[in-house]
Protein backbone atom coordinates (compact mmCIF):
# COMPACT_ATOMS: atom_id res chain seq x y z
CA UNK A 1 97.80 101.25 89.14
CA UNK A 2 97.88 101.11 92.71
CA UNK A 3 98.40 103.98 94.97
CA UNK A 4 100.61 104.38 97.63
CA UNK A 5 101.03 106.78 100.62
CA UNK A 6 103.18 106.96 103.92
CA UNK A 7 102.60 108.74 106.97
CA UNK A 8 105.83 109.72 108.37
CA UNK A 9 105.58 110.74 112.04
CA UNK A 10 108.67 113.21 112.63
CA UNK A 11 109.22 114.73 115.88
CA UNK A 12 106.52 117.08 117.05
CA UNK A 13 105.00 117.40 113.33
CA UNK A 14 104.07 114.14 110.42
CA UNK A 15 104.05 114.27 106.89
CA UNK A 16 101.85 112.10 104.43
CA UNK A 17 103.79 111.34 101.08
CA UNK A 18 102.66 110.05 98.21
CA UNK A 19 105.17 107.18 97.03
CA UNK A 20 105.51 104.93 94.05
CA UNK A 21 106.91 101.86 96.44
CA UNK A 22 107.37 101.58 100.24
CA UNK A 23 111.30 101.59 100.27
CA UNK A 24 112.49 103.14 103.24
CA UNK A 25 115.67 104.49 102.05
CA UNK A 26 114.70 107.14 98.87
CA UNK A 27 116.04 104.92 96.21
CA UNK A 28 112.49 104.24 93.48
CA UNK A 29 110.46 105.93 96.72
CA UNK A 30 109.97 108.71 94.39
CA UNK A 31 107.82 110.70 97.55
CA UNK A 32 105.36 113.63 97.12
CA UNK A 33 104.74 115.70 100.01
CA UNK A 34 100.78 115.45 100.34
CA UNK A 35 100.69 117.16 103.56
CA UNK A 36 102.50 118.12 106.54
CA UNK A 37 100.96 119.03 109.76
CA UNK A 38 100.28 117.74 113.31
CA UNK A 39 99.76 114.45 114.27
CA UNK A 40 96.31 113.96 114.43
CA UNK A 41 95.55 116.21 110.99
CA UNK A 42 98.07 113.72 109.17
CA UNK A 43 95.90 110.67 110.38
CA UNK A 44 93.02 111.76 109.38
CA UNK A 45 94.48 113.18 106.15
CA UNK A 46 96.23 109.28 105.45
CA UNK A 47 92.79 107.73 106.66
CA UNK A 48 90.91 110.14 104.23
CA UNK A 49 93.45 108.04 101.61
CA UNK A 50 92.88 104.76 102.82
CA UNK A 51 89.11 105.02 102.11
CA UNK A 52 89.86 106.62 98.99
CA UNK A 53 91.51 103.22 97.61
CA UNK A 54 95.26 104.41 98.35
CA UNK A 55 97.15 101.70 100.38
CA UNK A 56 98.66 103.21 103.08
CA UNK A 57 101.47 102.28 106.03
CA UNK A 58 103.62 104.27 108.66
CA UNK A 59 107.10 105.67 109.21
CA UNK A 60 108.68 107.57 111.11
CA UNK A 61 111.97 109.68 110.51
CA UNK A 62 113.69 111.70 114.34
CA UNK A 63 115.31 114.46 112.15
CA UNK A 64 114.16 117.84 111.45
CA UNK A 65 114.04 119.48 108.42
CA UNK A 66 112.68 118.68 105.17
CA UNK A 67 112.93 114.35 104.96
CA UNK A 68 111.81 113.75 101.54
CA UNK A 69 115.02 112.34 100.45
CA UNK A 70 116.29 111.08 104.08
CA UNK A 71 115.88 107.28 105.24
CA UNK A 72 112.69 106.24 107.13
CA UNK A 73 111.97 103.68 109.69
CA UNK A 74 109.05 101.30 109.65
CA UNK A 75 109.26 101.13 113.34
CA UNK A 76 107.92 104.00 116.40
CA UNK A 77 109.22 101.51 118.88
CA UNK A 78 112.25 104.04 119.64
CA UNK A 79 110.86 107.20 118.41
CA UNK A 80 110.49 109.57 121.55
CA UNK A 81 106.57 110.87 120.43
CA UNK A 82 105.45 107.30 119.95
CA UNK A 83 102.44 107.53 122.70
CA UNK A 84 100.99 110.39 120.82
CA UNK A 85 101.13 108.01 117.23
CA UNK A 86 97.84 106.10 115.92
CA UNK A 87 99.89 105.00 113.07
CA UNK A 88 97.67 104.29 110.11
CA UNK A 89 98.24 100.99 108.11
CA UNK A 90 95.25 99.58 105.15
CA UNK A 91 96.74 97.55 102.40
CA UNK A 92 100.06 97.03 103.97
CA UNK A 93 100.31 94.88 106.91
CA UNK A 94 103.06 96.47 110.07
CA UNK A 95 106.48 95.97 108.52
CA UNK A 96 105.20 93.91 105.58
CA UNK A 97 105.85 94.90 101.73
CA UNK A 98 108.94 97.57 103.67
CA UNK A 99 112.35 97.67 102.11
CA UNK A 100 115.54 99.17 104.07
């Protein structure tokens, strides 16, 4: 079965999930908070996964609180923290394999 994770950049803090598909909205995302931390600790954590076999892509979701359930976007174009992002993507190309 093939694994699946997101790193979902959100505000000051990111989140890695494990998911069973890359939807964006939560319908069949079926996300499990791996970790959720700064920036840079997230990375690592979702590059730790990549090696480890897990195909893993990017997100990012402006609202605060707990975003588990809340739509994501596959885009940091208009996120305000974007400069500080080194979005992680290995088995998923940029916006490929994505649902809305």
């Amino acid at each position: 079965m093939e694994k699946r994770a997101v790193l979902v950049y959100q505000a000051g803090i990111a989140n890695v999930f494990e998911v069973d598909c890359f939807n964006m909205s939560d319908y069949g995302r079926e996300a499990k908070r791996l970790l959720q931390s700064d920036f840079r600790a997230c990375e690592y954590f979702a590059r730790g996964l990549a090696y480890a076999g897990y195909h893993v892509g990017s997100a990012s979701c402006n609202r605060a609180g707990d975003i588990t359930h809340t739509k994501w976007s596959h885009g940091l174009q208009d996120c305000p923290f974007r400069e500080n992002a080194m979005p992680v993507w290995k088995g998923v190309a940029n916006n490929d394999r994505f649902c809305a």
